[in-house]
Protein backbone atom coordinates (compact mmCIF):
# COMPACT_ATOMS: atom_id res chain seq x y z
CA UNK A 1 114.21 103.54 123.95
CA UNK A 2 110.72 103.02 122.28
CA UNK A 3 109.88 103.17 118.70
CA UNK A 4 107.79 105.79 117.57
CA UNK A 5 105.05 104.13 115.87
CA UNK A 6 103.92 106.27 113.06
CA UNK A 7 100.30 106.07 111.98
CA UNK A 8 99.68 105.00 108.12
CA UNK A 9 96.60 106.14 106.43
CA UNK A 10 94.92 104.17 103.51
CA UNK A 11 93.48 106.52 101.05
CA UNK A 12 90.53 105.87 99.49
CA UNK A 13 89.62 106.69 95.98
CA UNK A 14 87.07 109.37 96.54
CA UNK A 15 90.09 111.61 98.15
CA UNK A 16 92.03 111.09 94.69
CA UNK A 17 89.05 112.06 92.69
CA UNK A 18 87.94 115.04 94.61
CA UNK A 19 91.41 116.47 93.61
CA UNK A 20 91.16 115.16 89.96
CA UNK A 21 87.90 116.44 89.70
CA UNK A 22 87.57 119.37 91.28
CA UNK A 23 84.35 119.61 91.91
CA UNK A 24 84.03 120.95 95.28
CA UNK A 25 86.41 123.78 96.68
CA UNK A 26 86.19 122.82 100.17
CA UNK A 27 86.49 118.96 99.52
CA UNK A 28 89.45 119.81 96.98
CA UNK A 29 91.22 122.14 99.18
CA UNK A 30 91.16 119.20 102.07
CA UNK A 31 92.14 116.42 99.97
CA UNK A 32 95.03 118.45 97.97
CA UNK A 33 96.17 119.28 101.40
CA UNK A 34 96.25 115.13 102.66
CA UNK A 35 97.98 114.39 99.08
CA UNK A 36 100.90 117.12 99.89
CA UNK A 37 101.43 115.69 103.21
CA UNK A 38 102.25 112.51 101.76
CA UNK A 39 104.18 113.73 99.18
CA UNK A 40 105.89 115.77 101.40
CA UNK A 41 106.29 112.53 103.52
CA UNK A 42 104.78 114.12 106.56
CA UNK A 43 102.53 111.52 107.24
CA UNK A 44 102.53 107.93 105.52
CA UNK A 45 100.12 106.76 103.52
CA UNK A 46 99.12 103.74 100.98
CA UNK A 47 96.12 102.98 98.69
CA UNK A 48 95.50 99.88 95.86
CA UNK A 49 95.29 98.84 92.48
CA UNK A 50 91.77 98.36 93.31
CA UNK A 51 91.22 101.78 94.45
CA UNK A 52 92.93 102.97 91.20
CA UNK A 53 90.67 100.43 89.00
CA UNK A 54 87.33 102.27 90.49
CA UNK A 55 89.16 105.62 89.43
CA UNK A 56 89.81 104.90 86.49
CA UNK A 57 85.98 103.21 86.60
CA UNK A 58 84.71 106.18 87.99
CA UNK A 59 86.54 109.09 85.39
CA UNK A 60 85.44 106.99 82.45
CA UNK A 61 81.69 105.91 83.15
CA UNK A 62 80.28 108.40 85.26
CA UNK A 63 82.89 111.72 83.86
CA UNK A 64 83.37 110.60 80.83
CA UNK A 65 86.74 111.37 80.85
CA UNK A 66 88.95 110.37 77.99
CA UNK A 67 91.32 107.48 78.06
CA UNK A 68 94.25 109.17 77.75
CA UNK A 69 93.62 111.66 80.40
CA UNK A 70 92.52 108.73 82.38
CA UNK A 71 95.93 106.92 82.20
CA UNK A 72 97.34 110.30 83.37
CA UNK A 73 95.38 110.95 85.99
CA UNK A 74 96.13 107.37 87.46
CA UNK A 75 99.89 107.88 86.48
CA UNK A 76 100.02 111.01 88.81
CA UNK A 77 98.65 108.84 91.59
CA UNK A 78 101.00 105.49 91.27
CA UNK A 79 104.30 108.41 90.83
CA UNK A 80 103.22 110.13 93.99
CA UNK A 81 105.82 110.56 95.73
CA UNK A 82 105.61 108.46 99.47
CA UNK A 83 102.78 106.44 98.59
CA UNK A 84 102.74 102.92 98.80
CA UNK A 85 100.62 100.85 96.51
CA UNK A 86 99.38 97.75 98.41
CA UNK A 87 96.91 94.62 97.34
CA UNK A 88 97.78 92.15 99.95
CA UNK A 89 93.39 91.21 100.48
CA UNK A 90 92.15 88.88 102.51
CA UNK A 91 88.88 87.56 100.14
CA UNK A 92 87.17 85.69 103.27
CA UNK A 93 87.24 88.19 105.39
CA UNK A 94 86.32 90.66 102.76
CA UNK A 95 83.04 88.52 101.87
CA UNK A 96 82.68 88.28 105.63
CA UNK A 97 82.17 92.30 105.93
CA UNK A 98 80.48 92.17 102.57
CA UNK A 99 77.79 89.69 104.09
CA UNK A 100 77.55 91.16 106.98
CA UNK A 101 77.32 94.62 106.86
CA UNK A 102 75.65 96.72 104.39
CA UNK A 103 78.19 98.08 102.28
CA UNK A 104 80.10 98.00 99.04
CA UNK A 105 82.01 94.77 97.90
CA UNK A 106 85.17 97.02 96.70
CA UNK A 107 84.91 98.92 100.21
CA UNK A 108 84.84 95.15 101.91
CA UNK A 109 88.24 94.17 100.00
CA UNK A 110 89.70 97.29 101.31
CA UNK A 111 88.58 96.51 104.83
CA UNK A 112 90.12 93.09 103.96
CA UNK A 113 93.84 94.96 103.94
CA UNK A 114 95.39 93.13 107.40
CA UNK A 115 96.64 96.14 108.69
CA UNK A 116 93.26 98.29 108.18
CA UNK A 117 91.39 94.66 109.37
CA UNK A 118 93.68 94.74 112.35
CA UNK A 119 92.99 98.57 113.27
CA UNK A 120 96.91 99.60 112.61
CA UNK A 121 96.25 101.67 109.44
CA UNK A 122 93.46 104.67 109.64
CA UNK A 123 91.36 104.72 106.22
CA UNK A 124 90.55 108.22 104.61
CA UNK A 125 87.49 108.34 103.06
CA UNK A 126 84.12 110.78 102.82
CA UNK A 127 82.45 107.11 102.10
CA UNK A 128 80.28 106.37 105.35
CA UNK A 129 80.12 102.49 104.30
CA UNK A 130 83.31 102.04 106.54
CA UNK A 131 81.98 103.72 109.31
CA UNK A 132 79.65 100.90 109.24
CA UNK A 133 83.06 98.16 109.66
CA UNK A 134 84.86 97.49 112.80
CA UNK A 135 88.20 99.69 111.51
CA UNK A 136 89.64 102.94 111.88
CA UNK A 137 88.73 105.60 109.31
CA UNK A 138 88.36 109.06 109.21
CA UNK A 139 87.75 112.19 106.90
CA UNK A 140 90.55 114.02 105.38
CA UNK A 141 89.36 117.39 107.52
CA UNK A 142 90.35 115.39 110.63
CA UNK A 143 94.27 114.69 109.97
CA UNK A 144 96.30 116.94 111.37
CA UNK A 145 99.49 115.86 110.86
CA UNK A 146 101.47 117.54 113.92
CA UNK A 147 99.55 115.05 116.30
CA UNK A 148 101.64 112.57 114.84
CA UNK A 149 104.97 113.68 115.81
């Protein structure tokens, strides 16, 4: 008999603070519904301290949000139930896609991940700098997570 191989998606920080935020209804509504179906461990999923870091970057500089809210907005993420946290990079190849391709150094190190690198993890993300990469990504609309049974 042949293993099922289940499809892992890497989610990127923008999907984390579309829910924090709240900005957008349509972008909310599609993100809340990716961040139930890993919590609901219907489809499995990992992000990184270093996509927590530009949260936490991003809620402080640009939304001014207070520290304190901060740490519990980052606190709901790492306690999310089914998520794996995961930092394993791979700094040459990340300065590789930096170098090459026109794109964010925080996106290369995510890139850098060896699964993502090696096309076995899907990354979810409205950020078009990794549609630019040779990797899988996709946009949170696009998951459907009965293809994957």
């Amino acid at each position: 008999m042949t293993a099922v191989k289940t499809k892992t998606y890497f989610i990127d920080s923008n999907i984390f603070l579309r829910v924090l935020i709240k900005e957008d209804s349509k972008s909310f509504q599609e993100c809340l519904r990716i961040l139930k179906l890993v919590r609901e461990n219907q489809i499995s999923a990992a992000t990184s301290t270093l996509v927590l870091a530009e949260i936490g970057w991003t809620l402080k500089s640009f939304y001014k949000t207070p520290k304190n809210k901060i740490t519990e907005m980052i606190e709901s993420i790492v306690n999310l139930r089914g998520l794996k946290i995961v930092d394993q990079f791979d700094p040459n190849l990340a300065l590789e896609f930096f170098r090459r391709f026109n794109i964010k150094l925080i996106d290369a190190f995510i890139a850098s991940l060896k699964p993502i690198a090696e096309k076995k993890w899907v990354i979810v993300s409205y950020d078009k700098d990794f549609q630019k990469l040779p990797i899988l990504a996709t946009l949170p609309s696009s998951i459907n997570p009965q293809e994957l049974k």
